[in-house]
C-alpha atoms as a PDB file:
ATOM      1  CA  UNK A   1      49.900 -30.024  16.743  1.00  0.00           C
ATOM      2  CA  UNK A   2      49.273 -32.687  14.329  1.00  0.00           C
ATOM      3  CA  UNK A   3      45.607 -32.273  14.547  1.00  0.00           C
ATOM      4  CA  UNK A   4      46.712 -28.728  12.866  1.00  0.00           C
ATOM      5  CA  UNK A   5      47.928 -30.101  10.021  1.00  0.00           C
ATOM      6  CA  UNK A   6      45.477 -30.340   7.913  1.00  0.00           C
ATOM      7  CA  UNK A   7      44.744 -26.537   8.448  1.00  0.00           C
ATOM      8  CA  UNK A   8      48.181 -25.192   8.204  1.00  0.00           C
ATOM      9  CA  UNK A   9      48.276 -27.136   4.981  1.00  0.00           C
ATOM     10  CA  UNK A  10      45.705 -25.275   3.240  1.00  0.00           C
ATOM     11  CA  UNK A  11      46.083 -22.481   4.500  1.00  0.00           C
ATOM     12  CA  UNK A  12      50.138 -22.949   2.989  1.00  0.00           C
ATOM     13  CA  UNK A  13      48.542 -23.249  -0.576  1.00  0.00           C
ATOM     14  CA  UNK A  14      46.172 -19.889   0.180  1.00  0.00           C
ATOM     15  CA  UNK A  15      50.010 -18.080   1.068  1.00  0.00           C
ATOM     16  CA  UNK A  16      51.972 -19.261  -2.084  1.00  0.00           C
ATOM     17  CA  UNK A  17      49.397 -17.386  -4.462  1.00  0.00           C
ATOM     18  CA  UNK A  18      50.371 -14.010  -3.816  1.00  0.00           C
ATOM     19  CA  UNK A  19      53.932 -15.495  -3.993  1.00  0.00           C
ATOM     20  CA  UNK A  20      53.145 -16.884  -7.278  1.00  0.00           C
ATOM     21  CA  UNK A  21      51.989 -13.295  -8.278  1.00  0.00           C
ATOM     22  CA  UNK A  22      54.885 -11.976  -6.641  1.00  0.00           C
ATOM     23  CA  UNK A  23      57.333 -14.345  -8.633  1.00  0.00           C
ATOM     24  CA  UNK A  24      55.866 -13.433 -11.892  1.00  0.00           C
ATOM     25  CA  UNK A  25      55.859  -9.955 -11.660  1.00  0.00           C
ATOM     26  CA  UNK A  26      59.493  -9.208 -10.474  1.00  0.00           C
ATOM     27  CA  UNK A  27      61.916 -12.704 -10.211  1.00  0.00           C
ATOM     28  CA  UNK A  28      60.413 -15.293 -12.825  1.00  0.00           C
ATOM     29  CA  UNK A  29      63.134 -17.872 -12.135  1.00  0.00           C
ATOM     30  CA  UNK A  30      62.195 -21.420 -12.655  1.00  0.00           C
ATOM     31  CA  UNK A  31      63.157 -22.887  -9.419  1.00  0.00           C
ATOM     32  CA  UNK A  32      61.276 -20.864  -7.412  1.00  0.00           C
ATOM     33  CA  UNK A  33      57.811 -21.445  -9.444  1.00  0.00           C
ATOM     34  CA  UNK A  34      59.081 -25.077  -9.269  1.00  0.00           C
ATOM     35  CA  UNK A  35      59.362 -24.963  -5.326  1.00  0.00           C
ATOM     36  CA  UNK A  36      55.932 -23.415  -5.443  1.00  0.00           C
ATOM     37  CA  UNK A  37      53.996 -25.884  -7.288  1.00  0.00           C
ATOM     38  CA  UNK A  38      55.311 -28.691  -5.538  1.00  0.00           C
ATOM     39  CA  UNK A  39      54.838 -27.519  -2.237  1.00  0.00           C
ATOM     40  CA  UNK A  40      50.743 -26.251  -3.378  1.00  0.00           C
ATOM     41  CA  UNK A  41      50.391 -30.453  -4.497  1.00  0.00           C
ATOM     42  CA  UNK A  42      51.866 -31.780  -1.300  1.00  0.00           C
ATOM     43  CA  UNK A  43      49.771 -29.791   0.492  1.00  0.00           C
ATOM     44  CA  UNK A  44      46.570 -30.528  -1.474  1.00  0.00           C
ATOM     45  CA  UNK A  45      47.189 -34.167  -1.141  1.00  0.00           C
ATOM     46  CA  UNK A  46      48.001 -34.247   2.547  1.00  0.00           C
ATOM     47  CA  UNK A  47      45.953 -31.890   4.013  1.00  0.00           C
ATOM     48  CA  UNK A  48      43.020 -34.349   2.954  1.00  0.00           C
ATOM     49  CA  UNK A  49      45.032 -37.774   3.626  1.00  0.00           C
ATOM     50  CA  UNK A  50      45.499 -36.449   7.335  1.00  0.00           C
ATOM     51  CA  UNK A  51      42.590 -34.951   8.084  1.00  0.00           C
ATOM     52  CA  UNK A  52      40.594 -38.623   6.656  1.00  0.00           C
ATOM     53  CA  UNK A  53      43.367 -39.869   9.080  1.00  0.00           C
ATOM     54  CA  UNK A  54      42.603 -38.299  11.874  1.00  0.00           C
ATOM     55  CA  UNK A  55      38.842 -38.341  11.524  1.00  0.00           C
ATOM     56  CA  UNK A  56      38.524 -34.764  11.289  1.00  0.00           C
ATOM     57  CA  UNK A  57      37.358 -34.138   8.331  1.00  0.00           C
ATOM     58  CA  UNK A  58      34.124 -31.020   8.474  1.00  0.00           C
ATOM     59  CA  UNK A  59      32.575 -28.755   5.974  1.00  0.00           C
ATOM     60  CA  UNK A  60      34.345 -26.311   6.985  1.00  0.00           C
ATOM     61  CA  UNK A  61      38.286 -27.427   6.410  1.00  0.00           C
ATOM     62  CA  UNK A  62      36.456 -28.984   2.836  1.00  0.00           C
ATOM     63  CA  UNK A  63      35.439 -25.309   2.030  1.00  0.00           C
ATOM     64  CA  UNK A  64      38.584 -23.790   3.035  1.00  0.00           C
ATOM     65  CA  UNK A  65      40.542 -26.462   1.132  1.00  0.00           C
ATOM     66  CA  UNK A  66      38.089 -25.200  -2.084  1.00  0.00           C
ATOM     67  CA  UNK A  67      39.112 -21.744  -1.108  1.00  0.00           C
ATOM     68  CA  UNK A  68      42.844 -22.265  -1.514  1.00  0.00           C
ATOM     69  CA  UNK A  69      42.549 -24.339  -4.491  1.00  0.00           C
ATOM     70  CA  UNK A  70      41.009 -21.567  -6.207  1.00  0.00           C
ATOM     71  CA  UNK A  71      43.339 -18.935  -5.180  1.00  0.00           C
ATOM     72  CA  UNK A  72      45.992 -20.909  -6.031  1.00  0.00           C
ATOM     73  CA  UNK A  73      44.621 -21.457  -9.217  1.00  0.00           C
ATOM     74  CA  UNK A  74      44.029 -18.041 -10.434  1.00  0.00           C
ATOM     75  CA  UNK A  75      47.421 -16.868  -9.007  1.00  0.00           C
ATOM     76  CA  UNK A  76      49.113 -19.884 -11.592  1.00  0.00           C
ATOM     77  CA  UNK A  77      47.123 -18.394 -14.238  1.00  0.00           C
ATOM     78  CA  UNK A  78      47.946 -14.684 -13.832  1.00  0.00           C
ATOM     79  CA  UNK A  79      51.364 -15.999 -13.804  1.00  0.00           C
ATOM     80  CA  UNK A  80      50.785 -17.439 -16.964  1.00  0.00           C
ATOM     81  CA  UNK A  81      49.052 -14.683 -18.463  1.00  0.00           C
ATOM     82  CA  UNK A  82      51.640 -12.320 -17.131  1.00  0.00           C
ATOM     83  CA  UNK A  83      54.671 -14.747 -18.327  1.00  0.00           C
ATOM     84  CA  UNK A  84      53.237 -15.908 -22.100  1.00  0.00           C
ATOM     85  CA  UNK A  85      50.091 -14.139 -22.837  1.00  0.00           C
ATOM     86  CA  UNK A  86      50.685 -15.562 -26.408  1.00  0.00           C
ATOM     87  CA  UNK A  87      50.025 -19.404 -25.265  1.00  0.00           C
ATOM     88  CA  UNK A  88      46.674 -18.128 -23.392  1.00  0.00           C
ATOM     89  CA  UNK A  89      45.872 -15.851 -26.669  1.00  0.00           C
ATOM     90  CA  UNK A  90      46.411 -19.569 -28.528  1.00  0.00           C
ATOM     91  CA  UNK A  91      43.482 -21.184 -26.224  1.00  0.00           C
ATOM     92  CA  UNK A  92      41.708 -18.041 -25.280  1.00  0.00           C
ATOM     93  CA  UNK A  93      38.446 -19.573 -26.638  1.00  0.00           C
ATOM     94  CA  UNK A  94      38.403 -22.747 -24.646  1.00  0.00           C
ATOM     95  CA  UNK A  95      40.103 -20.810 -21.687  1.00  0.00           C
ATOM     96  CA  UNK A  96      36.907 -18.396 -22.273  1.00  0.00           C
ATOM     97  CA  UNK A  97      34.238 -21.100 -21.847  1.00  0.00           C
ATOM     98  CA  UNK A  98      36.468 -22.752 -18.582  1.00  0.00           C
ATOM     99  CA  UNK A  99      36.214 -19.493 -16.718  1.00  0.00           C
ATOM    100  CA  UNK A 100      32.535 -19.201 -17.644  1.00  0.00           C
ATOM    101  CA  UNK A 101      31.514 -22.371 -16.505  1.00  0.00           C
ATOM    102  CA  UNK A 102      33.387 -21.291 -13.567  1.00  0.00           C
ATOM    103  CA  UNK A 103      31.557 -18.420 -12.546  1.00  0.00           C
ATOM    104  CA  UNK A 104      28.364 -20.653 -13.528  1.00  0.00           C
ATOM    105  CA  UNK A 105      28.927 -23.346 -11.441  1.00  0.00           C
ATOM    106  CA  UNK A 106      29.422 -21.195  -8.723  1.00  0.00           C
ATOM    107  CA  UNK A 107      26.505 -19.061  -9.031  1.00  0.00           C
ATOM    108  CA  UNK A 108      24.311 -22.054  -9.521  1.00  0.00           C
ATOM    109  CA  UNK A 109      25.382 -23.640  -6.190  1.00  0.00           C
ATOM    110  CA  UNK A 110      25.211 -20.348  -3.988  1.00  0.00           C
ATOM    111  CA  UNK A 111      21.186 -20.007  -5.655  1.00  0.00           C
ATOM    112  CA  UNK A 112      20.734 -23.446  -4.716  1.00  0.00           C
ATOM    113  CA  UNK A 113      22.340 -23.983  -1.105  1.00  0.00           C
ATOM    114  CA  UNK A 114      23.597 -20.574  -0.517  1.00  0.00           C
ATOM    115  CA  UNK A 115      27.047 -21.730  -0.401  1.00  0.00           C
ATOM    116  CA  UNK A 116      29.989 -22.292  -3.069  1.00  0.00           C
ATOM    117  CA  UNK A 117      30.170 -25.827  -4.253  1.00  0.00           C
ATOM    118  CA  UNK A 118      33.281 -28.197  -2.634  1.00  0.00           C
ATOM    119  CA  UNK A 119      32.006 -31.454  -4.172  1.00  0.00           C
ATOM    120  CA  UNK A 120      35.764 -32.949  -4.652  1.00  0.00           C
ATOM    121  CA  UNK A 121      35.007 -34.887  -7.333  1.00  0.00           C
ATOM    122  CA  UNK A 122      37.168 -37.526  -8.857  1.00  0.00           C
ATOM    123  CA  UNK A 123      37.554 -35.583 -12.395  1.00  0.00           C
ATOM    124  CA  UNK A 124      38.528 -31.977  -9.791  1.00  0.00           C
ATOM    125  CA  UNK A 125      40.894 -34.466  -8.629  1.00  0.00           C
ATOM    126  CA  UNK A 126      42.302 -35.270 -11.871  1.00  0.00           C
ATOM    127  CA  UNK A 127      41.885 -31.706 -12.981  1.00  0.00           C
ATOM    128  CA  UNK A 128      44.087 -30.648  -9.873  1.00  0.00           C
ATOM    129  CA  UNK A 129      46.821 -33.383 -11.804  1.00  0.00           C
ATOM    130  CA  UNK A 130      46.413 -31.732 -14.937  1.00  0.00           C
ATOM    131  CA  UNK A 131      47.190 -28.151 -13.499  1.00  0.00           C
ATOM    132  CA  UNK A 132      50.392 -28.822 -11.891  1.00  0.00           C
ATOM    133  CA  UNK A 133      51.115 -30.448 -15.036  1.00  0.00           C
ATOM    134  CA  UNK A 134      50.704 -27.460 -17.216  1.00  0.00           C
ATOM    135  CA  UNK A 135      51.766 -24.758 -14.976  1.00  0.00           C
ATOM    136  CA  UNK A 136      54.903 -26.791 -14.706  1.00  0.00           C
ATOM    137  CA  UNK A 137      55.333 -27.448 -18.350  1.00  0.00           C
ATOM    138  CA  UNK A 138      55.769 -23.420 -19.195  1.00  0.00           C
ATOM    139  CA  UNK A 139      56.580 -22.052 -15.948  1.00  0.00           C
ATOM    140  CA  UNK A 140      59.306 -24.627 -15.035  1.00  0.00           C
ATOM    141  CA  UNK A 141      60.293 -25.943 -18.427  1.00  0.00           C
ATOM    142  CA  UNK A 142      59.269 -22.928 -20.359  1.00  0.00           C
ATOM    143  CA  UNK A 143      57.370 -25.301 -22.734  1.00  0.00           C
ATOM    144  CA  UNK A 144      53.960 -24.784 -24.072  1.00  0.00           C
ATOM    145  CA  UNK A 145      52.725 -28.644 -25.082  1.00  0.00           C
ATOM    146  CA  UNK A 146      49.802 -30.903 -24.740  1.00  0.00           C
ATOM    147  CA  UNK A 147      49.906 -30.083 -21.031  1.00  0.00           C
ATOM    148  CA  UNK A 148      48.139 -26.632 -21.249  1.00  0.00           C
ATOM    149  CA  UNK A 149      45.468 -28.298 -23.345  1.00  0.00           C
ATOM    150  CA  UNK A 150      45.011 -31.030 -21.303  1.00  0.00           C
ATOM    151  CA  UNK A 151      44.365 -28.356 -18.221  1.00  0.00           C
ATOM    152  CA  UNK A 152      42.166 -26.568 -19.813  1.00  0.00           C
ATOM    153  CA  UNK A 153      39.909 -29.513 -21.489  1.00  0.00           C
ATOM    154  CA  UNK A 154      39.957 -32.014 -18.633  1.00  0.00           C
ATOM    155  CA  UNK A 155      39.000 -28.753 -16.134  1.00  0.00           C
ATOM    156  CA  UNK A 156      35.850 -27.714 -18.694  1.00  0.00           C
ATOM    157  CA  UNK A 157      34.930 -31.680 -18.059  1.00  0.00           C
ATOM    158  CA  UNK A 158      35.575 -31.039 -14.084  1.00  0.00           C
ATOM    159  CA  UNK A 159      32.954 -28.018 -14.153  1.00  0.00           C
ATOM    160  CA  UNK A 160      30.932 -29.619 -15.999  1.00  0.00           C
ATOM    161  CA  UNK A 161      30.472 -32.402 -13.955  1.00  0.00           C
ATOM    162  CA  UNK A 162      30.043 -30.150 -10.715  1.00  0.00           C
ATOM    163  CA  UNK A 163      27.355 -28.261 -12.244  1.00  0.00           C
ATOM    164  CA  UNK A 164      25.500 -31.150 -12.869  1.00  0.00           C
ATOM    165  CA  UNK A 165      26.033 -32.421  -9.063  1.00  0.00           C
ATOM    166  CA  UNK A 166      24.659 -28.960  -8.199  1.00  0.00           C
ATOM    167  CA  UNK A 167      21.442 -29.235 -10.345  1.00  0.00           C
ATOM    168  CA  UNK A 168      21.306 -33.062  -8.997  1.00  0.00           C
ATOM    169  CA  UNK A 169      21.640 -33.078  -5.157  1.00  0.00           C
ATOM    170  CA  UNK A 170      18.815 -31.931  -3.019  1.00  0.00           C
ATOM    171  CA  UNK A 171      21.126 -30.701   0.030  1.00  0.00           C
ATOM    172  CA  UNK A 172      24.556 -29.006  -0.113  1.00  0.00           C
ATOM    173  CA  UNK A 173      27.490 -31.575   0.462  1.00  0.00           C
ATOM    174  CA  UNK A 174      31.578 -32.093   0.252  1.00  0.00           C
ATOM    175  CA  UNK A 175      33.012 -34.889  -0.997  1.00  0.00           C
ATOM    176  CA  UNK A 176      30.827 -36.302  -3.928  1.00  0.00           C
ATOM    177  CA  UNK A 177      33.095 -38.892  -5.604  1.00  0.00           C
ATOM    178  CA  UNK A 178      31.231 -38.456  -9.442  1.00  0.00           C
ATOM    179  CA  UNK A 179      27.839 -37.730 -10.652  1.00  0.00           C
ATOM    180  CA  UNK A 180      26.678 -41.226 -10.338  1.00  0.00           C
ATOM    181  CA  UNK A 181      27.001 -41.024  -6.559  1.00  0.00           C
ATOM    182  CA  UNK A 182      25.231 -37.960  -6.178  1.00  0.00           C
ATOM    183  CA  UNK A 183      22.437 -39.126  -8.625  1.00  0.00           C
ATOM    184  CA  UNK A 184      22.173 -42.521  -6.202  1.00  0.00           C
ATOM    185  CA  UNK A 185      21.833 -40.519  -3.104  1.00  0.00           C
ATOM    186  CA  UNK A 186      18.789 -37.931  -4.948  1.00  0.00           C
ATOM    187  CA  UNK A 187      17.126 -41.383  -5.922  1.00  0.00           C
ATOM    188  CA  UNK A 188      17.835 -42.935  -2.398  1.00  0.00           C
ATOM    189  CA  UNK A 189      15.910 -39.839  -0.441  1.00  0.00           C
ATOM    190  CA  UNK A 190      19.038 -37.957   1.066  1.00  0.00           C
ATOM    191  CA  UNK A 191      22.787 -37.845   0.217  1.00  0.00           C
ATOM    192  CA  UNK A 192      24.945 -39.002   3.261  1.00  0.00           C
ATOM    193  CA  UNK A 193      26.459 -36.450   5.300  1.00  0.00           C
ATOM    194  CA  UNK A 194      24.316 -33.783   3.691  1.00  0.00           C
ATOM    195  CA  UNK A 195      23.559 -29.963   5.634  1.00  0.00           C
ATOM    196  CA  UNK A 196      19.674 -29.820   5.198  1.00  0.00           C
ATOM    197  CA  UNK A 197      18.748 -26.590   4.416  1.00  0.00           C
ATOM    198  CA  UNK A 198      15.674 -26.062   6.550  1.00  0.00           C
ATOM    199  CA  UNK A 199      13.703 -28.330   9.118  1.00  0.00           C
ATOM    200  CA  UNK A 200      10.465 -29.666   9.124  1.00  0.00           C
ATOM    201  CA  UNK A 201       8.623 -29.779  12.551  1.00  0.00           C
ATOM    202  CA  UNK A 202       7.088 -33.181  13.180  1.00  0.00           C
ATOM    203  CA  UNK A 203       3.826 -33.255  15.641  1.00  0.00           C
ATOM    204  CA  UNK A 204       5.581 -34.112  17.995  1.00  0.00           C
ATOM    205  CA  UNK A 205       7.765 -31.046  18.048  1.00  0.00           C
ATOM    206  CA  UNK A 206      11.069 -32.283  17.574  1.00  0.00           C
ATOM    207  CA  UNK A 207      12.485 -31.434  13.831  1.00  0.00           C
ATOM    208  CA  UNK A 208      13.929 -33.634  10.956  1.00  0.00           C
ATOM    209  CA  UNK A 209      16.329 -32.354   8.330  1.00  0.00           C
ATOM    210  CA  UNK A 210      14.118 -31.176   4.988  1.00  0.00           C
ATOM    211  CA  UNK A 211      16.073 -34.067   3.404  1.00  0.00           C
ATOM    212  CA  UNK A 212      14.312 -36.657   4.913  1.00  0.00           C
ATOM    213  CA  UNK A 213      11.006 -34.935   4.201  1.00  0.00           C
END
């Protein structure tokens, strides 16, 4: 069973967003959101740890772990928007240019690879901080500080960042630590652990990844 863990983790964070929505919409009580968030940032952190652990760690669980991140995400947000649609009015510019950069980022990596992006970059990382930070700050303590602008600034920087990876790398890829990394591995040929597009047939008929080309 433990070699489930990591799974049943993530998928955990994917179920709380329609409770999130659920909360919002008919029992707003500050517990509950409370229970929610900390059970979607235990899960993000060990659903990782355990899987690195257990040396079973694929693209696959890395995408899925994306996945729920996201849903989680926007389910936070509609509860915010649902809850105090006056604090997102306050930072609906910068909000504006987060979710674009969002839909950018993705687009760019699905006309590149063909896939979404799951980099897991040290600044998502710290962006994933920031979130539970400011969806606790109003939906727990019902208090609209520097949290909120601290989630929205330090995720523009996150998206940023993984845009750039995107227009960097030459082969789709999880876990890419920072830009620096992924600008090493372009320069060194091929980024480790990368999923080559295509393959190259050499003469003597066997076939190399198009990353090694």
């Amino acid at each position: 069973m433990i070699k489930h863990a990591p799974l049943l983790l993530t998928l955990l964070r994917a179920g709380l967003a329609p409770v999130v929505v659920l909360l919002a919409l008919f029992a707003p009580l500050p517990v509950a959101f409370a229970a929610c968030l900390s059970l979607a940032a235990v899960s993000d952190y060990f659903d990782g740890a355990i899987a690195r652990h257990l040396k079973i760690v694929t693209p696959g669980l890395r995408r899925l772990d994306s996945l729920a991140d996201l849903l989680f995400f926007l389910a936070a947000l509609f509860a915010l928007w649902w809850l105090y649609p006056g604090v997102l009015a306050d930072h609906a510019g910068a909000l504006a240019v987060l979710i674009g950069l969002g839909l950018i980022r993705y687009a760019a990596s699905y006309a590149k690879f063909g896939r979404e992006a799951s980099y897991h970059l040290w600044s998502s990382k710290l962006w994933g901080f920031a979130l539970f930070l400011g969806f606790y700050s109003l939906l727990v303590l019902q208090s609209d500080g520097v949290w909120i602008t601290l989630l929205i600034y330090s995720g523009i920087l996150a998206a940023l960042e993984d845009l750039a990876v995107t227009v960097v790398l030459r082969e789709w890829r999880t876990d890419v630590p920072t830009l620096v990394h992924a600008w090493r591995w372009r320069q060194a040929g091929a980024a480790p652990g990368a999923i080559p597009r295509r393959s190259a047939k050499r003469t003597d008929g066997t076939s190399k990844p198009s990353s090694l080309r």
